[in-house]
Protein backbone atom coordinates (compact mmCIF):
# COMPACT_ATOMS: atom_id res chain seq x y z
CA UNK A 1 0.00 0.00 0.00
CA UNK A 2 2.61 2.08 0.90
CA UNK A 3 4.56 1.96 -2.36
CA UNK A 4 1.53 2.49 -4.01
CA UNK A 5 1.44 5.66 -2.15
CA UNK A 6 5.03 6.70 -3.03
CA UNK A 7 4.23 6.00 -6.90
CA UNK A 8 1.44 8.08 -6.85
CA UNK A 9 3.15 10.68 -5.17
CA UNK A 10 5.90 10.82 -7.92
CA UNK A 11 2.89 11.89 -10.46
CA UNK A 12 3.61 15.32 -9.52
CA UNK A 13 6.96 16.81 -10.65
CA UNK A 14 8.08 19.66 -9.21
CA UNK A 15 9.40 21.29 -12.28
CA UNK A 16 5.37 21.39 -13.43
CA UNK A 17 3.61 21.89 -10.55
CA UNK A 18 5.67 24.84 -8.39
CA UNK A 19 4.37 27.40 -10.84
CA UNK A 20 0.58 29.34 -11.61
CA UNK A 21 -1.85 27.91 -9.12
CA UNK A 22 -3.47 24.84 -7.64
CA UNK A 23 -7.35 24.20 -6.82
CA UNK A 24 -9.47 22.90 -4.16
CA UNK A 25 -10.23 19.62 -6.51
CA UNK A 26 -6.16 18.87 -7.01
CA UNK A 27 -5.62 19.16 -3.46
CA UNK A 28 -8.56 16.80 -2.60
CA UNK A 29 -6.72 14.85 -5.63
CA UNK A 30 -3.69 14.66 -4.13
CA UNK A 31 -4.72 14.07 -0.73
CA UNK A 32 -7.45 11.18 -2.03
CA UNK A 33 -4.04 9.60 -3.53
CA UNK A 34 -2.22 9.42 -0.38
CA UNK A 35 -5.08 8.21 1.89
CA UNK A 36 -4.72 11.23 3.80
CA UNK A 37 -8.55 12.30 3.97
CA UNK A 38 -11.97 11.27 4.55
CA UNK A 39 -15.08 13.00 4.89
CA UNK A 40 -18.15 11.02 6.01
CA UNK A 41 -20.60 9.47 3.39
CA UNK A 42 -24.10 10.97 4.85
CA UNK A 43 -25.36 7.45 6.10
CA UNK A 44 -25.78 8.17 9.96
CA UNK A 45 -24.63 4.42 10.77
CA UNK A 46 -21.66 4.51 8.66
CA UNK A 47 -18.54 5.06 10.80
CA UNK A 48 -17.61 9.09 12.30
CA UNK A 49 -14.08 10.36 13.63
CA UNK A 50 -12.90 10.94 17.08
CA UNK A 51 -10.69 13.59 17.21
CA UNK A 52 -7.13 13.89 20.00
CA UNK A 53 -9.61 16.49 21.80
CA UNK A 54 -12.36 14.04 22.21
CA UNK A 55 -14.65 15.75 19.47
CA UNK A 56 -16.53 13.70 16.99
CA UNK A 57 -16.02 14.84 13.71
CA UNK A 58 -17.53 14.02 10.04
CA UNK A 59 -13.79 14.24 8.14
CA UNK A 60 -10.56 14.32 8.82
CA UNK A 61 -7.12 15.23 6.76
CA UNK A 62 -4.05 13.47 7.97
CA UNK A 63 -1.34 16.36 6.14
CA UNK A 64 1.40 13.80 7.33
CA UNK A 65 0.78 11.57 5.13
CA UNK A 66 0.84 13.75 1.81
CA UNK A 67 3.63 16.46 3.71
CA UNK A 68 6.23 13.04 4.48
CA UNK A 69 6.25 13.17 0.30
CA UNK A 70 8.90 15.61 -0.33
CA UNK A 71 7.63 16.65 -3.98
CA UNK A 72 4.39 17.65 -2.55
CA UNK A 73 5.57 19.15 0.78
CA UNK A 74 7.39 21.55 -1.86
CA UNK A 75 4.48 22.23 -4.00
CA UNK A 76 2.22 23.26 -1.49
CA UNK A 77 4.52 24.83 0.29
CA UNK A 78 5.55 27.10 -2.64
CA UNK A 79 1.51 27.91 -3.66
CA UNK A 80 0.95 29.12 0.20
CA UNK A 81 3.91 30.79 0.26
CA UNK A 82 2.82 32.41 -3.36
CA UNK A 83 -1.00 33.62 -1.31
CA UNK A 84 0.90 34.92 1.94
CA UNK A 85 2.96 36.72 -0.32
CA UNK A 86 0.43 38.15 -2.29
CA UNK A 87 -1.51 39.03 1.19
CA UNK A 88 1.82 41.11 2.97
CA UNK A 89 3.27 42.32 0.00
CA UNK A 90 6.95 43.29 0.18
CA UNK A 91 6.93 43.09 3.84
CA UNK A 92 9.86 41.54 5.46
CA UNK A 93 9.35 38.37 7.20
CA UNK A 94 12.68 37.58 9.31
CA UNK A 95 11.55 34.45 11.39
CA UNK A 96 8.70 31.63 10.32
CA UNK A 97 7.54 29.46 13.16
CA UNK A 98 5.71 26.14 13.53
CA UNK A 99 4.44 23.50 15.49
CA UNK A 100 5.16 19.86 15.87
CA UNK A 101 5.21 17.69 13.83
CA UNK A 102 4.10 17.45 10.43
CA UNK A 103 3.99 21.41 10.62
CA UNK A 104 8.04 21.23 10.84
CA UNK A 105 8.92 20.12 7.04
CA UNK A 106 5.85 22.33 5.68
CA UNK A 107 6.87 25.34 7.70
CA UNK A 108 10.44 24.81 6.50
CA UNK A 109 9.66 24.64 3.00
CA UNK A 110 7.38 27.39 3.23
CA UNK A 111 9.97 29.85 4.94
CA UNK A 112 12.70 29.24 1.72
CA UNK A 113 10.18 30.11 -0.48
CA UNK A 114 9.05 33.18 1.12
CA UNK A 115 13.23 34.04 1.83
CA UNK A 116 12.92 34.22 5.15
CA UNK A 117 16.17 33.93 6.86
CA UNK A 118 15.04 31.52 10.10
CA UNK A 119 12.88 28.88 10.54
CA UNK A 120 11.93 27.43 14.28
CA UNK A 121 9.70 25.68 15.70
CA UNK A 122 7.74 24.96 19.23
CA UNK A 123 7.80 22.17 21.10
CA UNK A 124 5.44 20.04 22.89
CA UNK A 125 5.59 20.36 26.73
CA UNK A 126 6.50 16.60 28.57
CA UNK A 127 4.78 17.70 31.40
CA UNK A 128 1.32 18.72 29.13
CA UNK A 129 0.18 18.00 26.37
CA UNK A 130 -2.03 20.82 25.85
CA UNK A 131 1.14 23.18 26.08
CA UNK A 132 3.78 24.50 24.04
CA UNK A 133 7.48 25.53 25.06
CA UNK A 134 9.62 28.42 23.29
CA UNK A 135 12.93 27.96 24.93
CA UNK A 136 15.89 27.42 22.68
CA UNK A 137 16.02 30.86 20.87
CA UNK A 138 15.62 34.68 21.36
CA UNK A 139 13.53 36.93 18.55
CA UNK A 140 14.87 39.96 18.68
CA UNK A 141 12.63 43.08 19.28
CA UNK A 142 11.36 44.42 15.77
CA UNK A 143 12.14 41.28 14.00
CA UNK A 144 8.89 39.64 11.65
CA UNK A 145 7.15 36.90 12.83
CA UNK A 146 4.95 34.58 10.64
CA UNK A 147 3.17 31.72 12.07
CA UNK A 148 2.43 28.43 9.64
CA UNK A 149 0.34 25.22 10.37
CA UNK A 150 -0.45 22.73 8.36
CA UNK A 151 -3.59 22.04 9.37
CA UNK A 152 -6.16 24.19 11.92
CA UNK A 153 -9.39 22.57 13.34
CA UNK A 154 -10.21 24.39 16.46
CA UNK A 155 -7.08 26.93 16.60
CA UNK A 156 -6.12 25.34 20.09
CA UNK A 157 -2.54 24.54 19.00
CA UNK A 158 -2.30 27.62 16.79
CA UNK A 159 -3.55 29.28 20.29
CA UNK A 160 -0.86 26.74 21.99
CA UNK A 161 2.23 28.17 19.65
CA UNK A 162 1.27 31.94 19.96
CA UNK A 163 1.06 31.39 23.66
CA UNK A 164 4.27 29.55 24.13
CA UNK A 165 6.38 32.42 22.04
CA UNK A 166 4.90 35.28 23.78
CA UNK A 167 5.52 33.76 27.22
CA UNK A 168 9.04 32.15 25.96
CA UNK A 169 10.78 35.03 24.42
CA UNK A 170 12.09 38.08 26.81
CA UNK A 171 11.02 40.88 23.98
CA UNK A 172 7.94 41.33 22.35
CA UNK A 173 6.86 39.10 19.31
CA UNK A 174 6.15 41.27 16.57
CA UNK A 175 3.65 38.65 14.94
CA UNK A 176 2.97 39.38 11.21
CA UNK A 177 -0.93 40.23 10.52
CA UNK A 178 -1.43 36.69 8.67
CA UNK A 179 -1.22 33.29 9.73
CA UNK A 180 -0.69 30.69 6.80
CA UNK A 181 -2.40 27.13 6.85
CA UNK A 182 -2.10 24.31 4.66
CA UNK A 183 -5.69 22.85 5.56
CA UNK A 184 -8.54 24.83 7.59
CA UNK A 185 -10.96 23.48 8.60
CA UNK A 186 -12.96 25.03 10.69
CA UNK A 187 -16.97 24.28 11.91
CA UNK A 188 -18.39 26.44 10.38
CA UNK A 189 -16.99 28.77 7.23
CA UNK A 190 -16.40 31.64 6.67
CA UNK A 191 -13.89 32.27 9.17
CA UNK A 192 -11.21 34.77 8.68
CA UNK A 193 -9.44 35.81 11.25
CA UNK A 194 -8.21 34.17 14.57
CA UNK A 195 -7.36 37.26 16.54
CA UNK A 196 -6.00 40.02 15.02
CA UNK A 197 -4.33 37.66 12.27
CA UNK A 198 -5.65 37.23 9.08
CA UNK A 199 -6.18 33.34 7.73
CA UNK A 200 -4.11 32.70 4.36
CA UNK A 201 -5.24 29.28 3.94
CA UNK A 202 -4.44 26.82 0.68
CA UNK A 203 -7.65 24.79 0.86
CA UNK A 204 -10.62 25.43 2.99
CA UNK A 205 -13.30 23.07 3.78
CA UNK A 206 -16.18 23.18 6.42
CA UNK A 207 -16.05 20.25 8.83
CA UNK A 208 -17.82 20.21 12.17
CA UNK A 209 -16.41 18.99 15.65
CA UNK A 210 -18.72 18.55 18.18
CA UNK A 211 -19.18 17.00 21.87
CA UNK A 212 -20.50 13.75 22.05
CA UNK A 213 -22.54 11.83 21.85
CA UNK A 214 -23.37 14.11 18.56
CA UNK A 215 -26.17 13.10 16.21
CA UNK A 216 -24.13 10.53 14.79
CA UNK A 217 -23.73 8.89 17.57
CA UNK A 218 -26.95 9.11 18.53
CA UNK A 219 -28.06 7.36 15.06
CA UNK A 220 -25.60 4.31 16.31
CA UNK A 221 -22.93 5.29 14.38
CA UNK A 222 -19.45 3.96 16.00
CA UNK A 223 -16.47 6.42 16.29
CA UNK A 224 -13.05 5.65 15.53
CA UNK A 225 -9.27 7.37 16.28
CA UNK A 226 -8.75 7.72 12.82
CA UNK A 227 -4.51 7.50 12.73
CA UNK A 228 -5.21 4.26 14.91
CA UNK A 229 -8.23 3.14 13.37
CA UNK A 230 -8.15 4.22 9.74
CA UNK A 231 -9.54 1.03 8.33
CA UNK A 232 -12.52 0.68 10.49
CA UNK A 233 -13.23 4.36 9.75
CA UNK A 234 -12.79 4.47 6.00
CA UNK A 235 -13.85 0.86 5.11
CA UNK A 236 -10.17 0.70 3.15
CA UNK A 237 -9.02 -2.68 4.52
């Protein structure tokens, strides 16, 4: 399965697809080719996620498995770069930052193609895993500050990362008025800011978390941790 996966992934040359733009229905392309999404069929007894918070959820997008492919970590790296760019301008943008894990490589890639100089990222805390730690290097006062994720459901580790710079640096973080986002996906759409930061996302797409039991469970529908459980949930044995 997994080769399958890699020879799929080699469809997309980066020489013809870093360049004009990419749509909503290439992305789901992509993504549908690397088993990395699923969005719930409408039949209320037909498996539903459960997200790390505990949510239920009718889709899901695991970026890891279409960002591990280094071709198309580039190429989607380079079109969000191409929209933040178009979004700030000429504005300088001295420091990128991003949060573990799959958000490392994207927020990488990302960085080089907007020219910013440094690239960092948060880490988890041992002690929490609700909290992020900022403790291995100083931002100096004045300096940019873009933040990058590949993927935002309920902004609580986009929330996590802010929070964790802020209270980690000694100056002042002199965040950048945009926050870029391979996949957001919020509850309900439109949503277009998260504080006073503007969302530059590459694909959008309205999926709803909710407490349980949610209506799907209600209708007997069983829920499933869908990086643990991904067979049960998608029917792909």
């Amino acid at each position: 399965m997994e080769r399958m996966h890699q020879t799929k992934a080699k469809d997309y040359p980066l020489d013809k697809y870093c360049c004009g733009t990419v749509t909503d229905e290439f992305i789901i392309e992509v993504m549908a080719k690397c088993d990395a999404i699923w969005i719930h069929n409408g039949d209320p007894k037909s498996p539903h996620a459960e997200l790390t918070s505990g949510k239920c959820s009718n889709g899901f997008f695991n970026c890891l498995k279409a960002l591990k492919y280094i071709n198309l970590n580039e190429i989607f790296a380079y079109h969000l770069a191409q929209k933040i760019r178009e979004e700030i301008g000429e504005e300088r943008v001295d420091w990128v930052i991003g949060s573990p894990m799959a958000g490392i490589t994207f927020g990488y890639a990302v960085a080089r193609h907007l020219g910013a100089p440094i690239f960092m990222f948060t880490e988890k805390d041992p002690s929490d895993k609700n909290r992020m730690l900022w403790q291995r290097e100083i931002i100096p006062a004045g300096d940019n500050v873009l933040q990058i994720e590949e993927l935002i459901t309920t902004a609580k580790t986009l929330n996590a990362v802010q929070a964790a710079v802020e209270e980690g640096n000694p100056y002042p973080v002199n965040w950048l008025p945009v926050i870029g986002v391979f996949v957001h996906r919020p509850a309900k759409l439109p949503v277009t800011h998260y504080g006073n930061r503007k969302v530059v996302a590459l694909f959008e797409k309205e999926i709803w978390a909710k407490d349980p039991p949610c209506e799907l469970c209600l209708a007997g529908s069983s829920r499933y941790r869908p990086k643990t459980h991904w067979p049960e949930l998608t029917g792909k044995r």
